[in-house]
Protein backbone atom coordinates (compact mmCIF):
# COMPACT_ATOMS: atom_id res chain seq x y z
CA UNK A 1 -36.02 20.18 -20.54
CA UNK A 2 -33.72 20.27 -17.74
CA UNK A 3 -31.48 17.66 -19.75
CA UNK A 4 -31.43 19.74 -22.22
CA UNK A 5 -30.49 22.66 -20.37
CA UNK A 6 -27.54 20.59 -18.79
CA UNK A 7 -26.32 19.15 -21.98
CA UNK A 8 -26.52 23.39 -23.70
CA UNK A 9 -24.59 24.15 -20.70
CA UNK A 10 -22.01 21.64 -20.93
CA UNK A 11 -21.64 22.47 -24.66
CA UNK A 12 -21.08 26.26 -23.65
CA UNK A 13 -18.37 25.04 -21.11
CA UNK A 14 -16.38 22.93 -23.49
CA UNK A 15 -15.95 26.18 -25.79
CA UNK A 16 -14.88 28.67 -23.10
CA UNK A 17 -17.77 30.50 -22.71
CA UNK A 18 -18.20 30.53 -19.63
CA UNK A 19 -20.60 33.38 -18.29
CA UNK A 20 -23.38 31.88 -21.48
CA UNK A 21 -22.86 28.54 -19.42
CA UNK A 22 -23.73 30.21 -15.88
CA UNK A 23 -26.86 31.32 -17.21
CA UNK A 24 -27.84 27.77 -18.73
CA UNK A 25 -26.86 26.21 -15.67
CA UNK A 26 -28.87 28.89 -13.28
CA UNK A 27 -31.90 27.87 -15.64
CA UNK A 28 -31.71 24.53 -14.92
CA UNK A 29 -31.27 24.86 -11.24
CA UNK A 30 -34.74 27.31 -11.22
CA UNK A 31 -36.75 24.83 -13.16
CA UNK A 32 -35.26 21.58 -11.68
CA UNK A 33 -38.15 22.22 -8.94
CA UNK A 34 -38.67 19.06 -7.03
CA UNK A 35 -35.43 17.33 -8.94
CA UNK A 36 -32.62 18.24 -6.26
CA UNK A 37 -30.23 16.14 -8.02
CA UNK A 38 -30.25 18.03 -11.27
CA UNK A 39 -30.72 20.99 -9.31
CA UNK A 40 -27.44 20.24 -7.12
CA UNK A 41 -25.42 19.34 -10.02
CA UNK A 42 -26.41 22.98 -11.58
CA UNK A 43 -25.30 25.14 -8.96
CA UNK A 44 -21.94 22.65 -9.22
CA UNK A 45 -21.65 23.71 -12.59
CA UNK A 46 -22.24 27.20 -11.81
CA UNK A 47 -19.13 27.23 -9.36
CA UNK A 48 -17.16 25.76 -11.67
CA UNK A 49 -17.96 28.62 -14.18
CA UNK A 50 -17.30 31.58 -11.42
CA UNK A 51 -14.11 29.84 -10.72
CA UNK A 52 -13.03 29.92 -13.90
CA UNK A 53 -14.40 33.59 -14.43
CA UNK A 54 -12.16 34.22 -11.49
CA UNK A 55 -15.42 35.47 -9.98
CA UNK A 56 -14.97 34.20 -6.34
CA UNK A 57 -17.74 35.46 -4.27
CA UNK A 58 -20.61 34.42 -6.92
CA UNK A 59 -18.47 30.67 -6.38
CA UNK A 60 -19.12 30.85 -2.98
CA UNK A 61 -23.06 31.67 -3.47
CA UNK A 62 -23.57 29.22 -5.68
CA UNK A 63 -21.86 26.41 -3.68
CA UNK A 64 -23.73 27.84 -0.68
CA UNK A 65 -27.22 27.72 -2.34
CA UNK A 66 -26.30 24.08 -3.63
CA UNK A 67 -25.25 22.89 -0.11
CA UNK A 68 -28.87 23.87 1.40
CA UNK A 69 -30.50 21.08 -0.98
CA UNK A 70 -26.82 18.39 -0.45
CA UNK A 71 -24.57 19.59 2.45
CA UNK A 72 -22.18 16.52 1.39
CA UNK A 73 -21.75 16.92 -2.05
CA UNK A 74 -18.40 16.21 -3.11
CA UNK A 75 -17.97 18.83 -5.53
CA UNK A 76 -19.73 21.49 -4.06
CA UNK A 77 -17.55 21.35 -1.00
CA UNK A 78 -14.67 20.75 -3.25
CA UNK A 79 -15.18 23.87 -5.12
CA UNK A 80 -16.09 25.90 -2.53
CA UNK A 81 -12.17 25.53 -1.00
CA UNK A 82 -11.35 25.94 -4.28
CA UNK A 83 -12.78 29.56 -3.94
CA UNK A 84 -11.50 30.03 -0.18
CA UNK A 85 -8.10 29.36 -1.33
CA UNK A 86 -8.01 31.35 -4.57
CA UNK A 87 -9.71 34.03 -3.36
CA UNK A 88 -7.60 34.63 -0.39
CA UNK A 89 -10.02 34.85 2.37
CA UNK A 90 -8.61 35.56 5.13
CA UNK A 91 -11.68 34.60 7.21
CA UNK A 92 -10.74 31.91 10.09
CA UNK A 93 -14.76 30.70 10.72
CA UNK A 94 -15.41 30.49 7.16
CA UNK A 95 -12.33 28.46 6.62
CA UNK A 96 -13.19 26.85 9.67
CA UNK A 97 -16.91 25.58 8.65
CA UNK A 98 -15.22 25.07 5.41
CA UNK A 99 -12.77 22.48 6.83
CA UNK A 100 -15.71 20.66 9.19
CA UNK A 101 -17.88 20.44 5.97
CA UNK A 102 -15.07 19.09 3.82
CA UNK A 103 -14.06 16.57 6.19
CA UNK A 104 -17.71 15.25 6.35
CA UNK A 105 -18.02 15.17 2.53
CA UNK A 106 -14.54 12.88 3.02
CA UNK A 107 -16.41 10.31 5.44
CA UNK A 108 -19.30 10.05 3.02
CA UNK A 109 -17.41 9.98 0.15
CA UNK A 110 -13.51 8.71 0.81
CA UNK A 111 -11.72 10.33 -2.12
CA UNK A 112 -8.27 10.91 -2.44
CA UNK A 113 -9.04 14.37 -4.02
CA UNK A 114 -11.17 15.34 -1.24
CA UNK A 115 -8.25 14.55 1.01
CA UNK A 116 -5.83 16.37 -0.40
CA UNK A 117 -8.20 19.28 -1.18
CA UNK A 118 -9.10 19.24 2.44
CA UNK A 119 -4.85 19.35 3.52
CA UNK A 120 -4.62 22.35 1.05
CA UNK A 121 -7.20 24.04 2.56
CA UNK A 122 -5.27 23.07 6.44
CA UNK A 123 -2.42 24.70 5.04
CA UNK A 124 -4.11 27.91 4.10
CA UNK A 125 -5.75 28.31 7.21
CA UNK A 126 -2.22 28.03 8.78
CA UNK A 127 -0.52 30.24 6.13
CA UNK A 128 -3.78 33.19 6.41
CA UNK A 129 -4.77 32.99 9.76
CA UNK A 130 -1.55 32.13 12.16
CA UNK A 131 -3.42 32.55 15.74
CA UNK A 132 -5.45 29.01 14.83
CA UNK A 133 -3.49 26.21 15.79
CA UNK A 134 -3.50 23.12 12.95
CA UNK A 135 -4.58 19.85 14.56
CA UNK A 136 -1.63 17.73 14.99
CA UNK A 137 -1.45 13.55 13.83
CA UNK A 138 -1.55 11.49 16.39
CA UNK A 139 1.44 10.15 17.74
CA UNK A 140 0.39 6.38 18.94
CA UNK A 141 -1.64 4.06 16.49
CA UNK A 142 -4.23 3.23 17.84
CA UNK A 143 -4.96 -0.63 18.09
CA UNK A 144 -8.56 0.04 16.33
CA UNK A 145 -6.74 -1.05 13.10
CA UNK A 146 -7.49 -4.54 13.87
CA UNK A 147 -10.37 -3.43 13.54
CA UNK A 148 -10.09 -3.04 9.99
CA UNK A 149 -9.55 -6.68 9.48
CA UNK A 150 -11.80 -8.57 7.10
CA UNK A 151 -13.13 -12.18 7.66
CA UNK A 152 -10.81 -14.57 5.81
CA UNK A 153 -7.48 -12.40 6.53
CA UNK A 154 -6.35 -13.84 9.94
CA UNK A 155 -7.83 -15.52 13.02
CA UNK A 156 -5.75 -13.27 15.24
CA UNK A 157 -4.29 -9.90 15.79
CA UNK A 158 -1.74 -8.96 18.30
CA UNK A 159 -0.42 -5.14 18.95
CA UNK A 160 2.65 -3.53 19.79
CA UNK A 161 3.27 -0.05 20.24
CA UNK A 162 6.52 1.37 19.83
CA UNK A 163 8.61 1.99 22.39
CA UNK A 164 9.50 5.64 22.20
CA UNK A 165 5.89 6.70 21.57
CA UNK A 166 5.49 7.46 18.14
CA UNK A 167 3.90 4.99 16.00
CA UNK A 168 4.99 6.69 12.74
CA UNK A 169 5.15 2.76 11.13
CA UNK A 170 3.81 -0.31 11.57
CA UNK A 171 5.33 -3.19 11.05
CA UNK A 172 2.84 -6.56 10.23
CA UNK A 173 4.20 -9.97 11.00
CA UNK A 174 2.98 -13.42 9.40
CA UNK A 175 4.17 -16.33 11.33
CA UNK A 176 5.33 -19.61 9.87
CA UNK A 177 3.62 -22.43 9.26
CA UNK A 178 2.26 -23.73 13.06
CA UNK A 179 3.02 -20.90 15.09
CA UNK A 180 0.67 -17.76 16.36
CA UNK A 181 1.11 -14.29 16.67
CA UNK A 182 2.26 -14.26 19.72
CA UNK A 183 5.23 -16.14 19.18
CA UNK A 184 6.15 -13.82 16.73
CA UNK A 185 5.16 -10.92 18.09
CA UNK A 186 8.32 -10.75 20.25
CA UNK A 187 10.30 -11.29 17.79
CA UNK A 188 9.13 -7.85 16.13
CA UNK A 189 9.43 -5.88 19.25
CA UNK A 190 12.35 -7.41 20.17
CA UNK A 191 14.24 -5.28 17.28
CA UNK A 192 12.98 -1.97 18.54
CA UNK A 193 12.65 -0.50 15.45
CA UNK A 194 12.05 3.33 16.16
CA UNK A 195 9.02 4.98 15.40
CA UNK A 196 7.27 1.52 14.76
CA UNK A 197 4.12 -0.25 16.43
CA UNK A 198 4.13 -3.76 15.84
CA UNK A 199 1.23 -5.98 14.19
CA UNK A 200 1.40 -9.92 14.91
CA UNK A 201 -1.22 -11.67 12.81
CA UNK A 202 -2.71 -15.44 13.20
CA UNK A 203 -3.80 -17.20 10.12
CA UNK A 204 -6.81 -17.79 9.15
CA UNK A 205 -6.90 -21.75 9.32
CA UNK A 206 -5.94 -24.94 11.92
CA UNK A 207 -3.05 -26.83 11.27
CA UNK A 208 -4.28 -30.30 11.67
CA UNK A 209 -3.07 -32.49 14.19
CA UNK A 210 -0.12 -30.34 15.22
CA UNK A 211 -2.53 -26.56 15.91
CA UNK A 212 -1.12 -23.47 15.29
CA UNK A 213 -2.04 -21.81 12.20
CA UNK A 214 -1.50 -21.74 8.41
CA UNK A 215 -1.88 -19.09 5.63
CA UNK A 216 -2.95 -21.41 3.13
CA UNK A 217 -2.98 -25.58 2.63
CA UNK A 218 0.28 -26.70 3.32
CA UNK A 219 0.16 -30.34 4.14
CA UNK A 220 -1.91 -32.90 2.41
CA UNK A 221 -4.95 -33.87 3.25
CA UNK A 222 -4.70 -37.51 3.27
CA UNK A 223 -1.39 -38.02 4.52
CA UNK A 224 -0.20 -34.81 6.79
CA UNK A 225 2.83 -34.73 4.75
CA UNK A 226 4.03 -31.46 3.57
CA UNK A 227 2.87 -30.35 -0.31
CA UNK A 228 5.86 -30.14 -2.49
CA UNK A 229 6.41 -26.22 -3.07
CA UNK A 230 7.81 -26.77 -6.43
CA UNK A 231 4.23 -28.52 -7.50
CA UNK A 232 0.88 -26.42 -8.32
CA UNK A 233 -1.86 -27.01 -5.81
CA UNK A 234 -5.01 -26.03 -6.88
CA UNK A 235 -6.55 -25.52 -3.01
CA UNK A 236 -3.11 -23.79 -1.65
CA UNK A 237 -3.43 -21.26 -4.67
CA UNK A 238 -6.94 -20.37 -4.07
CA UNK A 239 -6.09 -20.29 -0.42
CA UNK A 240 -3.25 -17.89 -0.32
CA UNK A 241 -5.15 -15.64 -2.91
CA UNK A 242 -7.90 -15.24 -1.16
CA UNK A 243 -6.30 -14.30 1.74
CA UNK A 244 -3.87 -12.13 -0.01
CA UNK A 245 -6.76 -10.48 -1.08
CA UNK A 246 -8.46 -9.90 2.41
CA UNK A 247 -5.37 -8.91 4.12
CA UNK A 248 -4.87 -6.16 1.42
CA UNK A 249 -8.35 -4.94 1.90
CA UNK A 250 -8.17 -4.74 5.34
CA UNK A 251 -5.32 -2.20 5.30
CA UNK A 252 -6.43 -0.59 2.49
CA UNK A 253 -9.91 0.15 4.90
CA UNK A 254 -7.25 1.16 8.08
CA UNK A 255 -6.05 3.59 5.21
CA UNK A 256 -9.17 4.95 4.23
CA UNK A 257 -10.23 5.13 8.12
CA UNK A 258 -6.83 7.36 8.49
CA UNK A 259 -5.43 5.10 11.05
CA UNK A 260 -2.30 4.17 8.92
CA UNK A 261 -0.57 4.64 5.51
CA UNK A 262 0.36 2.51 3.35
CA UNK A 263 3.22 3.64 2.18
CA UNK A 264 4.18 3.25 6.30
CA UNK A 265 3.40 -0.23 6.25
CA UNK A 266 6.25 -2.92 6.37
CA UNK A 267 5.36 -6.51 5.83
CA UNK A 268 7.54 -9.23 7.22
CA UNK A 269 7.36 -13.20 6.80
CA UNK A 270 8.54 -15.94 7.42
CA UNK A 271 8.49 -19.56 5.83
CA UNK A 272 4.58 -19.72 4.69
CA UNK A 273 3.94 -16.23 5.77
CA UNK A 274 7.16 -15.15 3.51
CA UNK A 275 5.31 -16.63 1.01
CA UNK A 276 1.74 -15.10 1.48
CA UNK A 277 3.86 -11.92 2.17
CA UNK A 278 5.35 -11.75 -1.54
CA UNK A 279 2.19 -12.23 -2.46
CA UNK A 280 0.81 -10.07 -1.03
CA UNK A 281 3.64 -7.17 -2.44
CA UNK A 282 2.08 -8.27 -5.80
CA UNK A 283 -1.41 -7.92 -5.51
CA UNK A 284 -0.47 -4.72 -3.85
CA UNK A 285 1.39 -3.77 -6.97
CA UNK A 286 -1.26 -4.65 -9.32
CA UNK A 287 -4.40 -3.07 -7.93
CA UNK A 288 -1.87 0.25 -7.51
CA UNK A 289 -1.22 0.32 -10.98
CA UNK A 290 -4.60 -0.79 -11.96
CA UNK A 291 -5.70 2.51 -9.77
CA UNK A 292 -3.16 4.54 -11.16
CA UNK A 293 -4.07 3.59 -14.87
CA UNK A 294 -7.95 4.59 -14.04
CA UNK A 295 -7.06 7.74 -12.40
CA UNK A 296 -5.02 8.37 -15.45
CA UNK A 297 -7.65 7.65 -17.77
CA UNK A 298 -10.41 10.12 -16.06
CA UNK A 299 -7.68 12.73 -15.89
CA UNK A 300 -8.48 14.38 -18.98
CA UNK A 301 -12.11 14.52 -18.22
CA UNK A 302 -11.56 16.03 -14.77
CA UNK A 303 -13.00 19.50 -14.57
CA UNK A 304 -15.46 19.16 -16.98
CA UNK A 305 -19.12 19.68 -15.40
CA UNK A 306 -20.01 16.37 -17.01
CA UNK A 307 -17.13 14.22 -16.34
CA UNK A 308 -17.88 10.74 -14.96
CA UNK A 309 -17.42 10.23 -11.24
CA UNK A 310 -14.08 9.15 -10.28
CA UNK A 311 -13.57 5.83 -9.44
CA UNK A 312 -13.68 5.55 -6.09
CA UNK A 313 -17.53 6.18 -6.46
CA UNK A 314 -17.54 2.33 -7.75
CA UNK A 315 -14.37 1.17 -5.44
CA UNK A 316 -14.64 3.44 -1.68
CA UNK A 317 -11.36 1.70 -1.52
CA UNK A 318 -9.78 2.28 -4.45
CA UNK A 319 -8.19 5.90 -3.84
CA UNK A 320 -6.46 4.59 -1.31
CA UNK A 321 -4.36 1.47 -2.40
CA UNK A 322 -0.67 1.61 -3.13
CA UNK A 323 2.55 0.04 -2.28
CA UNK A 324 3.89 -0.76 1.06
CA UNK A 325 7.05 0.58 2.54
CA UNK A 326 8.64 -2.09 2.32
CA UNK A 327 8.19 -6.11 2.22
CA UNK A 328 10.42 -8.89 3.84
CA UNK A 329 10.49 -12.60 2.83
CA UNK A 330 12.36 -15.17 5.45
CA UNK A 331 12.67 -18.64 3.77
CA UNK A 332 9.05 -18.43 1.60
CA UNK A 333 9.33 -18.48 -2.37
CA UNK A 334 6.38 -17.08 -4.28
CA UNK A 335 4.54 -20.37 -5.13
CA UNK A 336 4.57 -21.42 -8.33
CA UNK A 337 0.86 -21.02 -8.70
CA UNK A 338 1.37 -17.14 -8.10
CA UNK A 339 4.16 -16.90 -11.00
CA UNK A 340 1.71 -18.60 -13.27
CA UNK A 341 -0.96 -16.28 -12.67
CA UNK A 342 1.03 -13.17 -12.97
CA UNK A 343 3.74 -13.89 -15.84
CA UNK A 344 1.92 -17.48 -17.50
CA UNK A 345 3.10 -20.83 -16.74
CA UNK A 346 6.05 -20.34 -19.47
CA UNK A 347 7.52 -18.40 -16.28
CA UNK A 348 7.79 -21.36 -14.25
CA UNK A 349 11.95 -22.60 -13.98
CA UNK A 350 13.21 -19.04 -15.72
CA UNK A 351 15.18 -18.54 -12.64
CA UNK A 352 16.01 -22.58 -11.93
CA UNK A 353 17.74 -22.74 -15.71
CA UNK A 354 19.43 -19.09 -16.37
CA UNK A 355 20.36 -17.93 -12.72
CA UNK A 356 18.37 -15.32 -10.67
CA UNK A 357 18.57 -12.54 -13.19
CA UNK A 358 15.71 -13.71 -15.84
CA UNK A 359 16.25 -13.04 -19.97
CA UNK A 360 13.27 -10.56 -19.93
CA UNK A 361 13.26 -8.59 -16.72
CA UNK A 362 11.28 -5.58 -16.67
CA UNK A 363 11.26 -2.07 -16.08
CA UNK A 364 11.37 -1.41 -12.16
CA UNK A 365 7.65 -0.49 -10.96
CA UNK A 366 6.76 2.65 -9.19
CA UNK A 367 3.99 0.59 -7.64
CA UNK A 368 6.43 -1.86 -6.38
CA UNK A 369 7.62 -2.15 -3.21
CA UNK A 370 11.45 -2.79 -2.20
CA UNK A 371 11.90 -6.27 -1.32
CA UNK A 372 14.04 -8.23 0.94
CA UNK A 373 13.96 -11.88 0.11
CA UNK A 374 15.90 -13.86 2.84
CA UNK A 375 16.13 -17.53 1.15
CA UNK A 376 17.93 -20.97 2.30
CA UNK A 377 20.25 -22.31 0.75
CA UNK A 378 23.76 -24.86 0.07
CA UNK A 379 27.65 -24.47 0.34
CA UNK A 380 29.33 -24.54 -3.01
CA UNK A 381 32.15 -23.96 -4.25
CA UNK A 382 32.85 -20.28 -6.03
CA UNK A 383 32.63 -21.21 -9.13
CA UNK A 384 29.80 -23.44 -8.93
CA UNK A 385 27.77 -20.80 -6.96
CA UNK A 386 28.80 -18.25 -9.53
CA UNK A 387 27.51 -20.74 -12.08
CA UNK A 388 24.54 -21.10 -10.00
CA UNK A 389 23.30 -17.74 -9.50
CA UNK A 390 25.29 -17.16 -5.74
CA UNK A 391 24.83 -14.59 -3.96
CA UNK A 392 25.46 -12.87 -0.82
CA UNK A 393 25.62 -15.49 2.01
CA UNK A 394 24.97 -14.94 5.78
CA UNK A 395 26.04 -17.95 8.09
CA UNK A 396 29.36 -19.70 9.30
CA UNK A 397 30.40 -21.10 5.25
CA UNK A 398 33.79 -21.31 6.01
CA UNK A 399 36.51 -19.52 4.12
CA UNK A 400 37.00 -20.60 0.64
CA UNK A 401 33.50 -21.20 0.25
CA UNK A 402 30.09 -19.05 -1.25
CA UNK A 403 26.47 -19.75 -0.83
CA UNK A 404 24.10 -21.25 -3.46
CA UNK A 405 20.55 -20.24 -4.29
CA UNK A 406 17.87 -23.24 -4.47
CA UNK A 407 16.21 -23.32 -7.68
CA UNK A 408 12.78 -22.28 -6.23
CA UNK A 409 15.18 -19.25 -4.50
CA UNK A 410 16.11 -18.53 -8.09
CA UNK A 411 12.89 -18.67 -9.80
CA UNK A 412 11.31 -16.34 -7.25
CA UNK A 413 14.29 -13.99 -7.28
CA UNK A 414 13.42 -13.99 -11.52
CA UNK A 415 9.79 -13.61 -11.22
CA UNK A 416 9.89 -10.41 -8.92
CA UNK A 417 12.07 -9.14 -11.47
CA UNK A 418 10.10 -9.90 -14.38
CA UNK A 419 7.20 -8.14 -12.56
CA UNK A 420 9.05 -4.74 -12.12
CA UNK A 421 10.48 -5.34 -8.60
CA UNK A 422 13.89 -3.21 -9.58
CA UNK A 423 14.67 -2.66 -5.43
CA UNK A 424 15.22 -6.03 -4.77
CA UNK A 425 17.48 -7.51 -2.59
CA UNK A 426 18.16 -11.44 -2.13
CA UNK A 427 20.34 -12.92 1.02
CA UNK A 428 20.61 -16.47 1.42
CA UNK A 429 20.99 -17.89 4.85
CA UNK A 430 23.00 -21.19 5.12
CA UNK A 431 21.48 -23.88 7.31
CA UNK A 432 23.53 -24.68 10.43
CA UNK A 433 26.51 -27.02 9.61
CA UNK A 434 25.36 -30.29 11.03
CA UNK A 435 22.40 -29.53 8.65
CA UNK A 436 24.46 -29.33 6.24
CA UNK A 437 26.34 -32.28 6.65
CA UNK A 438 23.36 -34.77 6.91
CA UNK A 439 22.18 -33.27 3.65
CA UNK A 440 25.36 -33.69 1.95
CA UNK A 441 25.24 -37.31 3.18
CA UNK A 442 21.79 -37.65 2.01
CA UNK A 443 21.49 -39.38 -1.77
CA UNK A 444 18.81 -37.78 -4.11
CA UNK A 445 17.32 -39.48 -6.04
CA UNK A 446 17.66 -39.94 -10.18
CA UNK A 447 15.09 -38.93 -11.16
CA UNK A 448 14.52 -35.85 -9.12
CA UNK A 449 14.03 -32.18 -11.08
CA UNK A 450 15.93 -29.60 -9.59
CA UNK A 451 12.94 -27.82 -8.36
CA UNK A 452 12.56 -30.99 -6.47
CA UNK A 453 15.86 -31.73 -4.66
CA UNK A 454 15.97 -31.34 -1.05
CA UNK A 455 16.05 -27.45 0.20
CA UNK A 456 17.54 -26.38 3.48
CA UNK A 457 13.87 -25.67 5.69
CA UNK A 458 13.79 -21.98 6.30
CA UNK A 459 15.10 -20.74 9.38
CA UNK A 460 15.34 -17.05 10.99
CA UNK A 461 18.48 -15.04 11.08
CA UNK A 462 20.68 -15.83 14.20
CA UNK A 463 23.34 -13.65 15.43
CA UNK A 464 25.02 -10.16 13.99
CA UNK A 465 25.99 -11.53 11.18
CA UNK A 466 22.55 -12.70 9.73
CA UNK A 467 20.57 -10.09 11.11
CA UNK A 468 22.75 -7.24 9.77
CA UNK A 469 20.74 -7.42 5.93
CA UNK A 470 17.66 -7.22 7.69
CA UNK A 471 18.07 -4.00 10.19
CA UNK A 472 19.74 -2.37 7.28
CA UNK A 473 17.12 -3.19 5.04
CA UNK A 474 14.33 -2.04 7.25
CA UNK A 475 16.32 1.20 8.49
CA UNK A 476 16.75 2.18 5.03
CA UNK A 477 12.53 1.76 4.51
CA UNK A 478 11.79 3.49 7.55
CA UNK A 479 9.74 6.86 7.82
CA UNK A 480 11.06 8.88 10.34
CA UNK A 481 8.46 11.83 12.33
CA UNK A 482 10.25 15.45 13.55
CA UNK A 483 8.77 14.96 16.79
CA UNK A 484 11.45 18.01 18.40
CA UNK A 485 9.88 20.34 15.47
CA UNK A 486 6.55 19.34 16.01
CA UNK A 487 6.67 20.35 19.08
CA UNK A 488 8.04 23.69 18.37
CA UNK A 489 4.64 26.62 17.69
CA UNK A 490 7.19 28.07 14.78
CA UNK A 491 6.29 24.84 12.89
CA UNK A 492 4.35 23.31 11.01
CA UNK A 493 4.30 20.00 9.04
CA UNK A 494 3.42 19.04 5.69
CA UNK A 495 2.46 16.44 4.01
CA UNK A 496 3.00 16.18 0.42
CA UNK A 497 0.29 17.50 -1.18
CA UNK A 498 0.16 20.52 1.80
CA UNK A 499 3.86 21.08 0.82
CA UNK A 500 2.93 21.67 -3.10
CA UNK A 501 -0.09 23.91 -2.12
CA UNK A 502 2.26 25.89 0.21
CA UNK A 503 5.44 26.47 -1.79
CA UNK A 504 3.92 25.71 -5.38
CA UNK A 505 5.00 22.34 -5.13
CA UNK A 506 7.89 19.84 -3.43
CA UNK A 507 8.56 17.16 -1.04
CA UNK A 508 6.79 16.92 2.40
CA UNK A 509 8.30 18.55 5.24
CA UNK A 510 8.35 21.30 7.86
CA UNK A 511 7.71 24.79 7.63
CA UNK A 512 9.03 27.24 9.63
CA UNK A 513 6.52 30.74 10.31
């Protein structure tokens, strides 16, 4: 009967009558007797029907009586700040108990629409009662975010915290092939960046013979010798993806744990952790959109009293993945095993035979983060680099003379294109010029592919010169905190979706009283 009752209710609801649909609702709720679920889900219902009756203070009795029987029912406490706000009470320890409960309902169920409901409801507080003081973000990041990190995603994890205080970003380093985090740690707080904490990761596996760590199967396993990156490996694909996948995770559970944002986040690499780190900027990109096309596809059924939960209900996780600030790629290609998976093996050599700008690039993603891909490569001539696919060169080339892509440079360049990467940038770093004198010396052999002729090894930027791309890159990604207006009691900041609940909508900011 109760069904029933639901399902007559639910009906009523869908055709605007709303005050019919309290009253099939309110009989449910009195004859759910021992059922609290049903019972819960009434008085829900109910609110849902004052609110849209504009009746505010029977919302707020019905969410009440439905919190005695589930204080952390997401809805419930949803809609009752729904009433708070459009009501306009003006009551600080109602707004107050509303916040607390709200903000448990978030730790039991991590929603992005509880979050933002719950910054709306900051706002008003600040906007209808000024004498309570908002509770400010913390300034340092706290180094509990490694403890976020799942099994599988690194061995290590080494912390930095910015220099000047305010850990507004945080920068994540992946070594090369053989090293630690703490070599590479200083080389990330060496730059200084302001406003950014430092995260220096280990890999997850030995290097044999040599130590250090490795992302993913580099060498082979017979004879130590390096696998050929322009050859699939079945072992260093499932490698890298796996801990693509764990890294990804384990920010995406920092995120949900409010300890960072992702959209905060810059990822750096270099040679195999260049690699893992495009990879990881696609994954990232694909379970974003794959959020954003599920949160589009409930969106029409939101509001309803029987709409389907959303899905972070399956996924705790999934309201919180999205792009990073930014990603940065020293000397590592995507592997070829990645550009199969994403575009189809037909992708493989786009970029090798038609130059770095593919036949069928895409649309740039909004779930795609700007890219900085740092690559290795040769001297050539002008013409033969325009021919080539050139591009901007960092290094001592000599006058006369312009830099040329490696094919693999090329046909990761294409690829990130093809997937919707429209802020991408590609610098290629020319090897030292002894280097490149042996190699010119060197024959190759006849029967060599392109993919397969001898690349510069990747190397880090040296000097002004090389290292300009990369500050300017990263100072154009950079978020950047008020601290001087925070710390002024006439403001106020807001995050984006305070700023739209505040001003009827805009860009995050600071509002002055």
């Amino acid at each position: 009967m109760a069904a029933l009752g639901t399902a007559a209710g639910n009906e009523l609801f869908r055709q605007g009558r709303f005050a019919e649909a309290v009253e099939a609702y309110a009989a449910v709720a009195n004859a759910a007797g021992a059922d609290a679920t049903l019972a819960v889900n009434a008085y829900s219902n109910m609110a849902l029907c004052h609110l849209r009756l504009m009746d505010f203070a029977a919302a707020l009795k019905a969410c009440a009586d439905g919190k005695q029987l589930d204080p952390l029912h997401a809805k419930l406490n949803y809609r009752l700040a729904d009433a708070l706000i459009a009501g306009g009470c003006n009551d600080a320890d109602a707004i107050d108990r509303c916040c607390s409960d709200l903000a448990a309902a978030l730790e039991a169920h991590p929603e992005r629409s509880l979050h933002d409901q719950l910054a709306r409801l900051n706002v008003q507080r600040w906007l209808r009662c000024p004498q309570a003081q908002l509770p400010r973000r913390p300034r340092q990041l706290l180094p509990i975010v490694r403890e976020c990190m799942e099994p599988g995603s690194c061995s290590e994890a080494l912390f930095h915290p910015s220099a000047d205080g305010v850990d507004e970003n945080l920068l994540v380093l992946l070594h090369g092939l053989g090293d630690s985090a703490a070599g590479f740690l200083a080389f990330g707080a060496g730059m200084e960046l302001p406003q950014t904490a430092v995260l220096s990761l280990t890999g997850p596996h030995a290097v044999p013979l040599l130590g250090g760590g490795a992302w993913f199967a580099a060498l082979n396993e017979e004879t130590y010798e390096p696998l050929p990156a322009a050859a699939p490996h079945a072992r260093r694909a499932a490698e890298a993806a796996a801990v693509a996948d764990a890294l990804y995770t384990s920010l995406c559970k920092a995120a949900a744990a409010r300890r960072i944002r992702l959209a905060h986040v810059h990822v750096l690499g270099f040679g195999d952790g260049g690699t893992l780190a495009l990879q990881l900027a696609v994954r990232a990109m694909q379970r974003a959109s794959a959020a954003a096309a599920a949160a589009a596809g409930t969106a029409s059924r939101e509001g309803e009293p029987g709409a389907a939960a959303s899905p972070a209900a399956a996924d705790p996780l999934q309201a919180w993945v999205g792009p990073f600030a930014s990603v940065t790629s020293i000397g590592g290609p995507l592997l070829p095993e990645a550009i199969s998976a994403a575009l189809g093996p037909a992708a493989l050599g786009i970029g090798a035979a038609t130059g770095s700008r593919g036949p069928s690039d895409s649309a740039p993603s909004p779930a795609a983060a700007p890219v900085l891909f740092m690559s290795s490569g040769r001297r050539a001539a002008p013409a033969a680099s325009a021919a080539a696919g050139g591009g901007p060169s960092s290094g001592d080339a000599g006058a006369g003379s312009c830099a040329e892509a490696t094919p693999l440079s090329l046909q990761t360049v294409s690829a990130l294109r093809r997937l919707g990467f429209g802020r991408l940038e590609h610098t290629i770093l020319l090897p030292p010029r002894r280097l490149r004198d042996d190699m010119r010396r060197k024959p190759r052999a006849a029967d060599a592919s392109p993919a397969e002729e001898d690349a510069p090894p990747a190397r880090m930027p040296r000097g002004r010169e090389e290292m300009t791309p990369l500050i300017a890159f990263l100072a154009g990604a950079l978020r950047r905190r008020m601290v001087a207006l925070e710390d002024d009691a006439d403001f106020v900041e807001l995050a984006p979706g305070e700023a739209g609940a505040a001003a009827g909508g805009g860009a995050a900011g600071v509002a002055a009283v």
